[in-house]
C-alpha atoms as a PDB file:
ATOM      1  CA  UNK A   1     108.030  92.743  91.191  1.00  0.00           C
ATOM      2  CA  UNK A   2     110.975  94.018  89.304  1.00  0.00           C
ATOM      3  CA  UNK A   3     110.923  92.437  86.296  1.00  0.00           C
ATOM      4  CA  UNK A   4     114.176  91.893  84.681  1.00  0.00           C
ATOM      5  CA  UNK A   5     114.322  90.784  80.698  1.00  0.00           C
ATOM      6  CA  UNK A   6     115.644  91.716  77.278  1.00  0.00           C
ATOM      7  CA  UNK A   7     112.421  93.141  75.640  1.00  0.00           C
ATOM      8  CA  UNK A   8     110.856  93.786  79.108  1.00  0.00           C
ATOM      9  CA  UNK A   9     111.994  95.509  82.382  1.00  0.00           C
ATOM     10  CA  UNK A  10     110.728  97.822  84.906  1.00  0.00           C
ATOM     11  CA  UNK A  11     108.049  97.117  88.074  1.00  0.00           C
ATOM     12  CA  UNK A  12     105.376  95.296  87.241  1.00  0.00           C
ATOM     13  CA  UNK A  13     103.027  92.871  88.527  1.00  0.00           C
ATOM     14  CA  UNK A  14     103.316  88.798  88.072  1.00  0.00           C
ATOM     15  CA  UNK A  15     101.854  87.449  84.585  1.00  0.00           C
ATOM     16  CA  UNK A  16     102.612  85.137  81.867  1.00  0.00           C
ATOM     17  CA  UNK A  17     100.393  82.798  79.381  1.00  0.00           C
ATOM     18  CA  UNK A  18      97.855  79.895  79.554  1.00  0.00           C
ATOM     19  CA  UNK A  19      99.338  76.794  79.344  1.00  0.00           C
ATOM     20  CA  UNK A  20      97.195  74.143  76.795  1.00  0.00           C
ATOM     21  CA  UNK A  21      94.304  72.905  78.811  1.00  0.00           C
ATOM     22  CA  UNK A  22      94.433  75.377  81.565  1.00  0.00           C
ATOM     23  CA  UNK A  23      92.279  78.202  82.245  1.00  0.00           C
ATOM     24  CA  UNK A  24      92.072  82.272  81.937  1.00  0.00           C
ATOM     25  CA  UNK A  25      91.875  81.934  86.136  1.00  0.00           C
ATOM     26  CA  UNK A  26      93.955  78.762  86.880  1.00  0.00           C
ATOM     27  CA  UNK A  27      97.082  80.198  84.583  1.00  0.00           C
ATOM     28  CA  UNK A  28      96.645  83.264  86.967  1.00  0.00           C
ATOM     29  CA  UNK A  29      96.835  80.930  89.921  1.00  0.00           C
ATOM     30  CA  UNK A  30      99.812  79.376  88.758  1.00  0.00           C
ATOM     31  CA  UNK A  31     102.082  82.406  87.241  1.00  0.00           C
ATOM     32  CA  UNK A  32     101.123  84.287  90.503  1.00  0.00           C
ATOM     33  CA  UNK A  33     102.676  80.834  92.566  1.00  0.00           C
ATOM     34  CA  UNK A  34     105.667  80.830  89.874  1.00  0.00           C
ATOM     35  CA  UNK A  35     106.628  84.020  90.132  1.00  0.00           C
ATOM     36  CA  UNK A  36     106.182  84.810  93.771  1.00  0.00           C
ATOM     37  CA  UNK A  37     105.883  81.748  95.900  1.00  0.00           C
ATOM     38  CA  UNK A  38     101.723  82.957  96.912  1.00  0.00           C
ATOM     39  CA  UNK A  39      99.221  80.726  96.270  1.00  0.00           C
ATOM     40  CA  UNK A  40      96.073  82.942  95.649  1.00  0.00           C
ATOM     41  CA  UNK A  41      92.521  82.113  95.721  1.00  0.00           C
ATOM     42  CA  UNK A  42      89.013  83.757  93.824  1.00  0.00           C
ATOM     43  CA  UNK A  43      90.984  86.343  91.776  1.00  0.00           C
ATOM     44  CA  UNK A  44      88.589  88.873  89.894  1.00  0.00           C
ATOM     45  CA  UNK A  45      88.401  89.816  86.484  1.00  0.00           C
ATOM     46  CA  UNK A  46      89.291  93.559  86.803  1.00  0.00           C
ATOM     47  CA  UNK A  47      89.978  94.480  83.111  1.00  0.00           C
ATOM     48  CA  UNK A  48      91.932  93.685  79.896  1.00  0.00           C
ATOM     49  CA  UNK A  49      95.390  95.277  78.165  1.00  0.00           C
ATOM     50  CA  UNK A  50      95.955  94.478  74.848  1.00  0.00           C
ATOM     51  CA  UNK A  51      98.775  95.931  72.987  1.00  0.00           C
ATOM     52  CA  UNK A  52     100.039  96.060  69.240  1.00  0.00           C
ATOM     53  CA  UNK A  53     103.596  95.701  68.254  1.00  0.00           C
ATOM     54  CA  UNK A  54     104.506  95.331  64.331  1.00  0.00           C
ATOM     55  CA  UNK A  55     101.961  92.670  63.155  1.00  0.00           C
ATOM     56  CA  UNK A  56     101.149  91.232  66.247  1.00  0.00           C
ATOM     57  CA  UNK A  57      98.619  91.693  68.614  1.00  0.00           C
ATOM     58  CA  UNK A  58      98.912  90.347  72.251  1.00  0.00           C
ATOM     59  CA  UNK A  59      96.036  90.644  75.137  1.00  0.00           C
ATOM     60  CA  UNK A  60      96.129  90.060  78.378  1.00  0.00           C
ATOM     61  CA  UNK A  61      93.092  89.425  81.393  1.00  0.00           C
ATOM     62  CA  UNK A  62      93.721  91.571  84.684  1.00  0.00           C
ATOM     63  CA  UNK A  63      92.995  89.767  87.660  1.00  0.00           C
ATOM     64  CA  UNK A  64      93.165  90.886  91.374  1.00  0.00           C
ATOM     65  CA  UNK A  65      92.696  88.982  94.938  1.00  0.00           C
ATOM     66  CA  UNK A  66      93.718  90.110  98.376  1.00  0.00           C
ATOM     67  CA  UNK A  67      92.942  86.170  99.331  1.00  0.00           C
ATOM     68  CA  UNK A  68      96.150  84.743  99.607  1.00  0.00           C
ATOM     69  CA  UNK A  69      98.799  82.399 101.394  1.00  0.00           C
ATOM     70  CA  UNK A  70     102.480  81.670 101.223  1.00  0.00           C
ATOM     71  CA  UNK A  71     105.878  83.810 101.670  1.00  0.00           C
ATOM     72  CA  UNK A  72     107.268  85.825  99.308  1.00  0.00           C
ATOM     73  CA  UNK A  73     110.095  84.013  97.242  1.00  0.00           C
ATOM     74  CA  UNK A  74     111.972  85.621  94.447  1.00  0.00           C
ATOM     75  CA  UNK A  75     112.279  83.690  91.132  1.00  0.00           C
ATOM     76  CA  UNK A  76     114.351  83.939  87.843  1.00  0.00           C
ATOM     77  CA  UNK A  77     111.574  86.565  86.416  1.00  0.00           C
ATOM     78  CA  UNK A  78     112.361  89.403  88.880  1.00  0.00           C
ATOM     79  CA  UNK A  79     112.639  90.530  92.892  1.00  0.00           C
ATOM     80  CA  UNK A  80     109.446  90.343  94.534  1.00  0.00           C
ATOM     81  CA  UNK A  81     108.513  92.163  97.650  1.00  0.00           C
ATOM     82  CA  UNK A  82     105.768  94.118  98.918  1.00  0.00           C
ATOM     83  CA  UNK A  83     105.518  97.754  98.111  1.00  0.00           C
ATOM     84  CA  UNK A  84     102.894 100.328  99.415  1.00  0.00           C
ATOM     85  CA  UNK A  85     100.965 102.182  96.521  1.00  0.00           C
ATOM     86  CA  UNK A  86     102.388 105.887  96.884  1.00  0.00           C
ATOM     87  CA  UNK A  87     105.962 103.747  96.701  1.00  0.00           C
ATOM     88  CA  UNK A  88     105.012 101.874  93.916  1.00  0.00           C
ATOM     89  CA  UNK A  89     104.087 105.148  91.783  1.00  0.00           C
ATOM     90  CA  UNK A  90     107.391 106.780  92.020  1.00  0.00           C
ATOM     91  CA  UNK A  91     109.149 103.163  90.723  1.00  0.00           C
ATOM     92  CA  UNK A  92     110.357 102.911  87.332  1.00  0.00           C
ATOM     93  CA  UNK A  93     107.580 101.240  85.859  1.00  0.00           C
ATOM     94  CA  UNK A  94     107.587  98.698  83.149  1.00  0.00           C
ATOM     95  CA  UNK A  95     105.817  99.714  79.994  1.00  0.00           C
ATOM     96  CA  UNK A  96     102.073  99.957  79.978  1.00  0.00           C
ATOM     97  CA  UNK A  97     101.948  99.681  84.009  1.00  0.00           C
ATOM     98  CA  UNK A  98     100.549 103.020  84.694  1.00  0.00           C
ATOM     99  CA  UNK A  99      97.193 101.947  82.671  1.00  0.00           C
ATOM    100  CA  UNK A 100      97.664  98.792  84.215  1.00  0.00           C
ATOM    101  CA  UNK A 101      97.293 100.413  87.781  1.00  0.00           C
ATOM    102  CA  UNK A 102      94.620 102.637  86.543  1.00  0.00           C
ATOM    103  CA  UNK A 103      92.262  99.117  85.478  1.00  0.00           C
ATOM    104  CA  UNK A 104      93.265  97.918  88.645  1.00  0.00           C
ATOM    105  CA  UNK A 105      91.939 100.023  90.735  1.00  0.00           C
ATOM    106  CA  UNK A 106      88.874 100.471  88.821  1.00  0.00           C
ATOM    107  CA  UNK A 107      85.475 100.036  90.119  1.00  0.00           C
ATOM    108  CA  UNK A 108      83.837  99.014  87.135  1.00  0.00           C
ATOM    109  CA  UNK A 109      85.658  96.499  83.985  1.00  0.00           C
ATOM    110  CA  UNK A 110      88.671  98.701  82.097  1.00  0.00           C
ATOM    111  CA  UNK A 111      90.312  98.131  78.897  1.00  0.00           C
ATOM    112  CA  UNK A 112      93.648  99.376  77.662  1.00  0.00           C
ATOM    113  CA  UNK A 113      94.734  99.297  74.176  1.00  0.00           C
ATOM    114  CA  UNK A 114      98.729 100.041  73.617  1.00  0.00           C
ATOM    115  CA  UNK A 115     100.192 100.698  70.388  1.00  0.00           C
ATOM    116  CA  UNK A 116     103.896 100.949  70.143  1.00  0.00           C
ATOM    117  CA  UNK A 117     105.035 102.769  67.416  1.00  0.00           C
ATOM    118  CA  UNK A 118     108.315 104.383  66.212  1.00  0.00           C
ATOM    119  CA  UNK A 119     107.205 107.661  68.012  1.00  0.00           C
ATOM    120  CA  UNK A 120     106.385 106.042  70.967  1.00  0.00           C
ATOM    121  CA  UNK A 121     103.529 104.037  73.125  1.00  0.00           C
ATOM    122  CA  UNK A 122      99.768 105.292  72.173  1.00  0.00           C
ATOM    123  CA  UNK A 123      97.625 103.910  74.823  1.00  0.00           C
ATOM    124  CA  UNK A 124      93.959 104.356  74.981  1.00  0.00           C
ATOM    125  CA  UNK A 125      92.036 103.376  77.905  1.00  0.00           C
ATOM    126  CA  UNK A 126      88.227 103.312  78.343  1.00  0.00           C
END
């Protein structure tokens, strides 16, 4: 998706926060339906990005499915479409979304940590 946004632009993938009473995997369910118009179903745990920014620290879960039903529909958030991967590469990625991908295609659980500093964006991944 091309995520368009004051403090955040580029391609990225769906995502947003937990709403009170919901959980980690039905907030994924929902921002996916939100944001694209799928409904997905058994999304994995693949990893998790955390980043730093001033005094605050924000984290985030990576999920993935390929189970999943619906057409595509744009929303306020960004164009959606599908992409293949070698395409998706050479896009102007969001911040962060090249450890992101690297999680995501991870055969074992990955964490990211970003720091964003005056210099630039530290990221360490492990």
């Amino acid at each position: 998706m091309d995520k368009v946004g004051k403090n955040y632009s580029g391609t990225t993938f769906p995502g947003g926060h937990v709403e009170a009473g919901e959980t980690f995997i039905e907030s994924v369910i929902r921002e996916v339906f939100e944001e694209t118009g799928l409904t997905i179903k058994n999304p994995k745990l693949m990893g998790i990005y955390h980043w730093i920014s001033g005094d605050v620290r924000n984290v985030g879960f990576l999920y993935r499915t390929d189970e999943f039903e619906g057409k595509l529909i744009s929303s306020d958030e960004g164009r959606v479409y599908w992409i293949s991967e070698k395409d998706y590469l050479k896009k102007s990625l969001a911040p962060g979304m090249q450890q992101v991908w690297q999680i995501m295609h991870s055969d074992v659980p990955m964490e990211c940590l970003q720091t964003i500093t005056e210099e630039g964006i530290i990221a360490k991944i492990q």
